[in-house]
C-alpha atoms as a PDB file:
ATOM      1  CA  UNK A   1       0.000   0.000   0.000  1.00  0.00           C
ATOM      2  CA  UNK A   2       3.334   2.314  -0.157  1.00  0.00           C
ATOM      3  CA  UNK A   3       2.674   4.508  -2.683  1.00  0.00           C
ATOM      4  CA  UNK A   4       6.481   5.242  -3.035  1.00  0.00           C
ATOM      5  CA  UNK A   5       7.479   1.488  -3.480  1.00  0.00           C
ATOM      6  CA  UNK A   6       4.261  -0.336  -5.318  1.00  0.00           C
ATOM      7  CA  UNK A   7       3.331   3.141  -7.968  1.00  0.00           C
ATOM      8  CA  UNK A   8       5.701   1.578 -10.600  1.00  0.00           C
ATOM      9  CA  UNK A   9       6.709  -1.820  -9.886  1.00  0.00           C
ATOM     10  CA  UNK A  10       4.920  -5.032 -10.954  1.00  0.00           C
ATOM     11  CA  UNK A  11       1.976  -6.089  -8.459  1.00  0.00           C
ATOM     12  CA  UNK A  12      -1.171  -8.150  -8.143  1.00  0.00           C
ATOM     13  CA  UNK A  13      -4.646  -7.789  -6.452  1.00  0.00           C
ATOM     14  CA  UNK A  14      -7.728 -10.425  -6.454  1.00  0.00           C
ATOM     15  CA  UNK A  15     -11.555  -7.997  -6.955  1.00  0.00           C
ATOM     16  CA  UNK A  16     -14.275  -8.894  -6.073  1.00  0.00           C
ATOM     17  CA  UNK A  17     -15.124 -11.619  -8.137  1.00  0.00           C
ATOM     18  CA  UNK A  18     -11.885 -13.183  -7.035  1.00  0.00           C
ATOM     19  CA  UNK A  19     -10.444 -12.774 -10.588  1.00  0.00           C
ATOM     20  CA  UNK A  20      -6.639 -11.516 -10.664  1.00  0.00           C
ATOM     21  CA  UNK A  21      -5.701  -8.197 -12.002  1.00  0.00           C
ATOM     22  CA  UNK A  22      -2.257  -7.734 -12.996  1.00  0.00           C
ATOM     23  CA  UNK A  23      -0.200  -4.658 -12.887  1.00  0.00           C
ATOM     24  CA  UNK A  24       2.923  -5.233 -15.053  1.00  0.00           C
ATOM     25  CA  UNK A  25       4.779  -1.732 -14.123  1.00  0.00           C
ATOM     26  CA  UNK A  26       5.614   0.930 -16.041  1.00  0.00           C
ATOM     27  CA  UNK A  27       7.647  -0.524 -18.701  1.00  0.00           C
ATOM     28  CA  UNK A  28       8.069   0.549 -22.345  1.00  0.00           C
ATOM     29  CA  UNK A  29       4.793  -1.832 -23.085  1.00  0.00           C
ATOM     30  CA  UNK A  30       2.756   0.242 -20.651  1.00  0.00           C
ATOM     31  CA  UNK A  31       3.850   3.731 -22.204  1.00  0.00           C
ATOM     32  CA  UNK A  32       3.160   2.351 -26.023  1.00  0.00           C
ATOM     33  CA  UNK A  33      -0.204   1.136 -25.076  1.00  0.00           C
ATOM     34  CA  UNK A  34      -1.416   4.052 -23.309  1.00  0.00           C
ATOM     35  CA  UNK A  35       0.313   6.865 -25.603  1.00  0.00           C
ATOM     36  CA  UNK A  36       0.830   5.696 -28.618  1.00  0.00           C
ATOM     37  CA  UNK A  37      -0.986   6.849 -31.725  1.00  0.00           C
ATOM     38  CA  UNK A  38      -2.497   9.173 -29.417  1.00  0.00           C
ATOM     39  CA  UNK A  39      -2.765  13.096 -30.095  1.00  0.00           C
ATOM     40  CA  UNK A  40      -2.120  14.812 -26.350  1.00  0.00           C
ATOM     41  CA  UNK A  41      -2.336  18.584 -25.898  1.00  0.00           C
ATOM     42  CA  UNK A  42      -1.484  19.840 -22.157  1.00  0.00           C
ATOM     43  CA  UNK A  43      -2.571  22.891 -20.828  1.00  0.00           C
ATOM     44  CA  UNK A  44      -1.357  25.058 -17.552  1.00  0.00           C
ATOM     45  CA  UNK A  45       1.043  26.321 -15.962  1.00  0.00           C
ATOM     46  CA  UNK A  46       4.626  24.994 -15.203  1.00  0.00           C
ATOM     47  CA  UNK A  47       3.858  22.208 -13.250  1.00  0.00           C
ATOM     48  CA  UNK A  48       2.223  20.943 -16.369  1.00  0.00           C
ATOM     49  CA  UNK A  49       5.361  21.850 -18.409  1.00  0.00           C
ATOM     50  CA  UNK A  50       7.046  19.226 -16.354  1.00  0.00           C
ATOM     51  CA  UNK A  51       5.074  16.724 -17.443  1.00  0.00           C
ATOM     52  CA  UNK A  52       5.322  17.605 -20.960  1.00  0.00           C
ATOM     53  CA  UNK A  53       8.954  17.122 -20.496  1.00  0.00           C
ATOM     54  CA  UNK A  54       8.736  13.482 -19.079  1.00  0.00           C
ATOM     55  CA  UNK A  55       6.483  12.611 -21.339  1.00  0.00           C
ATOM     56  CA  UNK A  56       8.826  13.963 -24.245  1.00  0.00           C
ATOM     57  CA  UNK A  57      11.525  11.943 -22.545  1.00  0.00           C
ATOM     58  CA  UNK A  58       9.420   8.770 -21.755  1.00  0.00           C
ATOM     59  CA  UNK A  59       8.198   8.617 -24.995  1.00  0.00           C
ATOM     60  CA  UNK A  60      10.882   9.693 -27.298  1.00  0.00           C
ATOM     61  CA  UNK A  61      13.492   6.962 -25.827  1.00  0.00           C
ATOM     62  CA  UNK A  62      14.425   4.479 -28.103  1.00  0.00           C
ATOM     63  CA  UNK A  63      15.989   2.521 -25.515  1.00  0.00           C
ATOM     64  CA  UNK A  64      13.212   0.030 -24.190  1.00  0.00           C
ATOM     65  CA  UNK A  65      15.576  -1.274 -21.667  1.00  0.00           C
ATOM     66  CA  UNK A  66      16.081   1.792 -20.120  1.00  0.00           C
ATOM     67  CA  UNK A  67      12.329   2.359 -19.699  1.00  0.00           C
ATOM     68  CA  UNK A  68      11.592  -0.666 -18.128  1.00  0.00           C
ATOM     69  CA  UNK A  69      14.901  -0.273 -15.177  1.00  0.00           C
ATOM     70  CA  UNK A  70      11.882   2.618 -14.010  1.00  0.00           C
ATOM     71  CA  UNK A  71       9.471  -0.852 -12.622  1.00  0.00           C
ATOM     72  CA  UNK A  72      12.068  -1.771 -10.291  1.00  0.00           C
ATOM     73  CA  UNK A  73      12.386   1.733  -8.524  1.00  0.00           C
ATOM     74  CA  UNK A  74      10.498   4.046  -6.209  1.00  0.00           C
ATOM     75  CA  UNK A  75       8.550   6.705  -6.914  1.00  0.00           C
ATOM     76  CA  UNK A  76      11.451   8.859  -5.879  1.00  0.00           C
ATOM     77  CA  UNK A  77      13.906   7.039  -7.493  1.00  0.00           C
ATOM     78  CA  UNK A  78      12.066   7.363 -10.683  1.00  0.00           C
ATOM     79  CA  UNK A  79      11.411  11.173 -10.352  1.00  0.00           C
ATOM     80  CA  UNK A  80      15.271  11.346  -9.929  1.00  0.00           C
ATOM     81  CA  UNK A  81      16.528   9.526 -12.820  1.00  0.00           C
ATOM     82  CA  UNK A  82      13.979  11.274 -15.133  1.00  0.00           C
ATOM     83  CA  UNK A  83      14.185  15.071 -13.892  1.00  0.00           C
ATOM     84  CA  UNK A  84      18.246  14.188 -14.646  1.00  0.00           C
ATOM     85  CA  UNK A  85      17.482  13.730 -17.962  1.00  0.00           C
ATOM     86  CA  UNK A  86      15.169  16.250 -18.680  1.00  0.00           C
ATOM     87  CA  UNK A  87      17.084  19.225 -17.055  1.00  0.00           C
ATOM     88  CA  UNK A  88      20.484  18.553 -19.048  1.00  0.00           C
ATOM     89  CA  UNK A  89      21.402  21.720 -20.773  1.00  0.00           C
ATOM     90  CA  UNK A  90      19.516  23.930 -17.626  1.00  0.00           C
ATOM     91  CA  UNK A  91      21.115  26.190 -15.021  1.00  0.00           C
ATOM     92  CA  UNK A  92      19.702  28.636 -12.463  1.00  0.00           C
ATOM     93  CA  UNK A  93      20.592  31.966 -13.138  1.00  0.00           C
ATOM     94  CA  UNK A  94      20.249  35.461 -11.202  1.00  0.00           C
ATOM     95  CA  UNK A  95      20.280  36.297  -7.349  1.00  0.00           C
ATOM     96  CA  UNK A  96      16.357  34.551  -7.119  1.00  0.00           C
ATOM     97  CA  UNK A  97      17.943  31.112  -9.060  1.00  0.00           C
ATOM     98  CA  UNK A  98      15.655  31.010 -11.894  1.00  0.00           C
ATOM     99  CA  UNK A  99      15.660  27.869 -13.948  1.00  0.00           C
ATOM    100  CA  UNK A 100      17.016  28.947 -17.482  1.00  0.00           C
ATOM    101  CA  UNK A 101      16.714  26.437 -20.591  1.00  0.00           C
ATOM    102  CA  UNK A 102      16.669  26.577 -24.423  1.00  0.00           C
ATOM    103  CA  UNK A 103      13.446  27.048 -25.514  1.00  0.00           C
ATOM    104  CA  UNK A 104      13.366  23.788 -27.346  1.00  0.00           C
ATOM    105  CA  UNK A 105      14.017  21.948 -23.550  1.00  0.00           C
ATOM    106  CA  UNK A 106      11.534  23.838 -22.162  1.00  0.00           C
ATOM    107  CA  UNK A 107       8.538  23.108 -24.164  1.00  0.00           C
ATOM    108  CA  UNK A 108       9.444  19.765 -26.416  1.00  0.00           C
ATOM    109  CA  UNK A 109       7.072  18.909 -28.688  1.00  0.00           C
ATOM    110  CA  UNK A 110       6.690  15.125 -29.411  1.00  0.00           C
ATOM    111  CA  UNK A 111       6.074  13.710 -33.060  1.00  0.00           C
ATOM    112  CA  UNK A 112       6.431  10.339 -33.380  1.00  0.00           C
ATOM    113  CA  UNK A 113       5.895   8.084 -36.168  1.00  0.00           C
ATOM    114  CA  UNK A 114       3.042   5.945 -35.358  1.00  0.00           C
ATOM    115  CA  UNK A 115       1.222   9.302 -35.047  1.00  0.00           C
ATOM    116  CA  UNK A 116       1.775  10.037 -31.279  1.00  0.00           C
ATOM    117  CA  UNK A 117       1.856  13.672 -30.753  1.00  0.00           C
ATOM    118  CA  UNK A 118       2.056  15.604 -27.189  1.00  0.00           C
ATOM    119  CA  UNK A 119       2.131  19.296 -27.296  1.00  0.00           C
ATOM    120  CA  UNK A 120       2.042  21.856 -24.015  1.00  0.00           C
ATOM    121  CA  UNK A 121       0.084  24.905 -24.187  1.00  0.00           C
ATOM    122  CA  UNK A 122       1.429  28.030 -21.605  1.00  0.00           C
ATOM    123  CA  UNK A 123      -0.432  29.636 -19.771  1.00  0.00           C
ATOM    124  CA  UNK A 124      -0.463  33.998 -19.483  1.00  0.00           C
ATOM    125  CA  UNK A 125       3.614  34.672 -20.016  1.00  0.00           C
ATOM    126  CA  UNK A 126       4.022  36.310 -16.519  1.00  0.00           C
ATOM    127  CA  UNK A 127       7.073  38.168 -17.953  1.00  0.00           C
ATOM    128  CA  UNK A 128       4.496  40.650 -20.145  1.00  0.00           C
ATOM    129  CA  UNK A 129       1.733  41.147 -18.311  1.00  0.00           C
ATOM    130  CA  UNK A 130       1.117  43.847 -15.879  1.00  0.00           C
ATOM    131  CA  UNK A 131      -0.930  44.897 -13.066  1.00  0.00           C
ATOM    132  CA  UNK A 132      -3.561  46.579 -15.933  1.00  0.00           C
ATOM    133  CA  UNK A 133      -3.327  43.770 -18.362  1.00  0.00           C
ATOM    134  CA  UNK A 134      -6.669  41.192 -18.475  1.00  0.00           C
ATOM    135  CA  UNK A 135      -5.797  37.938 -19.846  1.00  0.00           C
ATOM    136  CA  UNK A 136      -8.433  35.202 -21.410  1.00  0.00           C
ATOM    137  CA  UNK A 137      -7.807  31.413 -23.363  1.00  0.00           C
ATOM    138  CA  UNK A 138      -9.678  32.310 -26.306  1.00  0.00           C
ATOM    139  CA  UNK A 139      -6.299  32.245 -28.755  1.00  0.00           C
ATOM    140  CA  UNK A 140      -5.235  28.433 -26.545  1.00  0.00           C
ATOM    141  CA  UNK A 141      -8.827  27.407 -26.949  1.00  0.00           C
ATOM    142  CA  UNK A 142      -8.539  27.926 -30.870  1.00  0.00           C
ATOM    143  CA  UNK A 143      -4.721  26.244 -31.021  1.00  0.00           C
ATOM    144  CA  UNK A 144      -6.265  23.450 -29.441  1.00  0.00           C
ATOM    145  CA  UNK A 145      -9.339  22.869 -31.920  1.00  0.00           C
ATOM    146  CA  UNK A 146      -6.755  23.081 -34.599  1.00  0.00           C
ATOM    147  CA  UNK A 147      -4.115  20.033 -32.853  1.00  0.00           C
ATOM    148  CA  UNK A 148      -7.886  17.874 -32.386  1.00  0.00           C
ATOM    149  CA  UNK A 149      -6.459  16.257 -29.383  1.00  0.00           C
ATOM    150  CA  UNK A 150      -7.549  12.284 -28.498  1.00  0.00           C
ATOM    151  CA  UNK A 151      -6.592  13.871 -24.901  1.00  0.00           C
ATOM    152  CA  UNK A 152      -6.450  17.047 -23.061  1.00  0.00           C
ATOM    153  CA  UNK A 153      -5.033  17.518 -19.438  1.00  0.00           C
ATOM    154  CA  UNK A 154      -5.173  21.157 -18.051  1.00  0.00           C
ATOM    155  CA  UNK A 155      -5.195  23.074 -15.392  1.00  0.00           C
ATOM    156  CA  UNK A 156      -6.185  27.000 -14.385  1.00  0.00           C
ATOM    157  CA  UNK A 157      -2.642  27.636 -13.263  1.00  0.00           C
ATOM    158  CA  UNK A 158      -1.472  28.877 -10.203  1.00  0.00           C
ATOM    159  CA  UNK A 159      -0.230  32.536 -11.480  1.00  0.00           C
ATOM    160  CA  UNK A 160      -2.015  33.751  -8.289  1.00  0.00           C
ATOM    161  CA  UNK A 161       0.777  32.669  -6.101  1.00  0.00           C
ATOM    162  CA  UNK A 162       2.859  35.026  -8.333  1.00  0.00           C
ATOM    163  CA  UNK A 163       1.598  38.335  -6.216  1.00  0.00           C
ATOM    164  CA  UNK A 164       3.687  37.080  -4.010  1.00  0.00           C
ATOM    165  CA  UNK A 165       6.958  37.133  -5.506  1.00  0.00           C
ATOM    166  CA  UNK A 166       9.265  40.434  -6.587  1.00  0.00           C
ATOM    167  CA  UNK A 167      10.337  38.789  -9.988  1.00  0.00           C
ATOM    168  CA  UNK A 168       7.062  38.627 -11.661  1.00  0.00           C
ATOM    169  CA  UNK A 169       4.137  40.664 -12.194  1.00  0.00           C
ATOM    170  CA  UNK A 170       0.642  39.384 -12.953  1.00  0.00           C
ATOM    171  CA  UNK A 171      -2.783  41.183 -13.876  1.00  0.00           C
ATOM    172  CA  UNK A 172      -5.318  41.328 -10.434  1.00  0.00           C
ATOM    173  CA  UNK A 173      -7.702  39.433 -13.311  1.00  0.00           C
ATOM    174  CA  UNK A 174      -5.809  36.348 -13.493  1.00  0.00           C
ATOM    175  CA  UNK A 175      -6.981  35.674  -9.798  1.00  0.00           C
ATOM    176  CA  UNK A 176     -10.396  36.523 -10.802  1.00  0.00           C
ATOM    177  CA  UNK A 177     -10.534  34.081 -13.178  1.00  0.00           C
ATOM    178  CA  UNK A 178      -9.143  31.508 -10.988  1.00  0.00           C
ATOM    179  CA  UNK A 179     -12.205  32.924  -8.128  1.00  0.00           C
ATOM    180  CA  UNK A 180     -14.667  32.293 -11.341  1.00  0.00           C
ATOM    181  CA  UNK A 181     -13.430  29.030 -12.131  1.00  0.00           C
ATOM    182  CA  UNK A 182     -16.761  27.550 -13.432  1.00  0.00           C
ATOM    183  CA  UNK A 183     -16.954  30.054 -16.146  1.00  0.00           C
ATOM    184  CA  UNK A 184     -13.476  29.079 -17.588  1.00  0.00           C
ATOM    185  CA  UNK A 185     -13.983  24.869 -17.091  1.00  0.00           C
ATOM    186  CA  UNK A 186     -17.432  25.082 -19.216  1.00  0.00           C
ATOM    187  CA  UNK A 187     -15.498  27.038 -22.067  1.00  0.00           C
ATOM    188  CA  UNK A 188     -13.316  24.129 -21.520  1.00  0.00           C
ATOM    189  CA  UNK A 189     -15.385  20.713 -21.621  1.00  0.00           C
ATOM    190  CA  UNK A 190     -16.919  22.888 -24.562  1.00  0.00           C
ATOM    191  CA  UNK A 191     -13.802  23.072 -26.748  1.00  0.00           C
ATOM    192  CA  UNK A 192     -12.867  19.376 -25.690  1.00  0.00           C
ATOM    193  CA  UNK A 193     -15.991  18.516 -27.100  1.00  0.00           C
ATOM    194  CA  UNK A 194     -15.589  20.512 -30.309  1.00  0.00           C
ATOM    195  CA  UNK A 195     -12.148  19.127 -30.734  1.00  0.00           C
ATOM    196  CA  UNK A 196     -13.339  16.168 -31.247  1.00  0.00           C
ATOM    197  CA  UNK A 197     -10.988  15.011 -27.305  1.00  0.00           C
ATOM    198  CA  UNK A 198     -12.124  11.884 -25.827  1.00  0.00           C
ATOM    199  CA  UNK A 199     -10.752  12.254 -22.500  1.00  0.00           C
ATOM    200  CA  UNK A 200     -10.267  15.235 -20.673  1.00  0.00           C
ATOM    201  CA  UNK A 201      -8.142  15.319 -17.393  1.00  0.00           C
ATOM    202  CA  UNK A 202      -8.195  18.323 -15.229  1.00  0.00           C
ATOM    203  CA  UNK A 203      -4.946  18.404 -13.029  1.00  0.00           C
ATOM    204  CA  UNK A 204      -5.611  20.122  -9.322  1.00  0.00           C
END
């Protein structure tokens, strides 16, 4: 019941109709048959950029080997030997240690040639907004009709905790968006629906 041992490795349960379910771990078999052929967009902020770079990395790596070393470790272990990866070619930078990349490590875009495709979508670009400046998803709502995503995972962002730091300045109406959340998440199940997405994962 470890979440940080059993979330990747190999296990067994018996349900309720005392038939066995088998998880084989995340190997290179689990990643092709959920991903593969499948059109992804993500959405958000950068916590959401993360996971457009693992899934870059996951999915882009040739080396099925490699991919299936990740059943055998922890959660943490995992995390670890990924972020590694994904962060080669980054530094911190300036007195507040901001992560600096090339812009191709920062936002990968996935094409593969069985059709997979995984693309992230930003959120408001803190560094050109201001305290005046309203911001709305209208253009990322019509970028995402065009990719006609199989799957879309987003989130509202949390550019509301940037009030609170000196390096970045946000518009007081990006927090009123996030207060009138409902308005925002039916604009969103419509677009999913117009896209033609059949899943559509909303990240807390």
């Amino acid at each position: 019941s470890d979440p940080e041992y059993v979330s990747l490795r190999p296990w067994s349960t018996v349900d309720q109709k005392n038939e066995t379910i088998h998880f084989a771990g995340l190997d290179h078999n689990l990643l092709r048959d959920a991903y593969r052929g499948r059109r992804i967009v993500i959405l958000g902020d950068s916590t959401l950029r993360n996971l457009n770079q693992w899934l870059h990395k996951l999915l882009s790596t040739e080396n099925e080997t490699s991919l299936d070393t990740l059943s055998s470790m922890n959660l943490s272990e995992a995390n670890n030997f990924i972020t590694t990866q994904v962060w080669k070619g980054c530094s911190l930078a300036g007195q507040d240690k901001h992560l600096v990349c090339k812009t191709m490590l920062m936002t990968p875009k996935t094409n593969l040639y069985d059709g997979t495709m995984v693309r992230f979508i930003s959120g408001p670009t803190t560094g050109t907004l201001s305290v005046d400046v309203c911001f709305n998803f209208t253009d990322h709502f019509v970028s995402i009709k065009k990719l006609q995503p199989d799957i879309i995972i987003a989130n509202m962002g949390l550019w509301f905790l940037h009030f609170q730091t000196s390096r970045r300045t946000v518009g007081s109406c990006i927090a009123e968006t996030w207060i009138n959340y409902e308005e925002w998440l039916e604009s969103l199940v419509t677009v999913a629906e117009e896209s033609g997405a059949k899943v559509l994962v909303l990240k807390t």
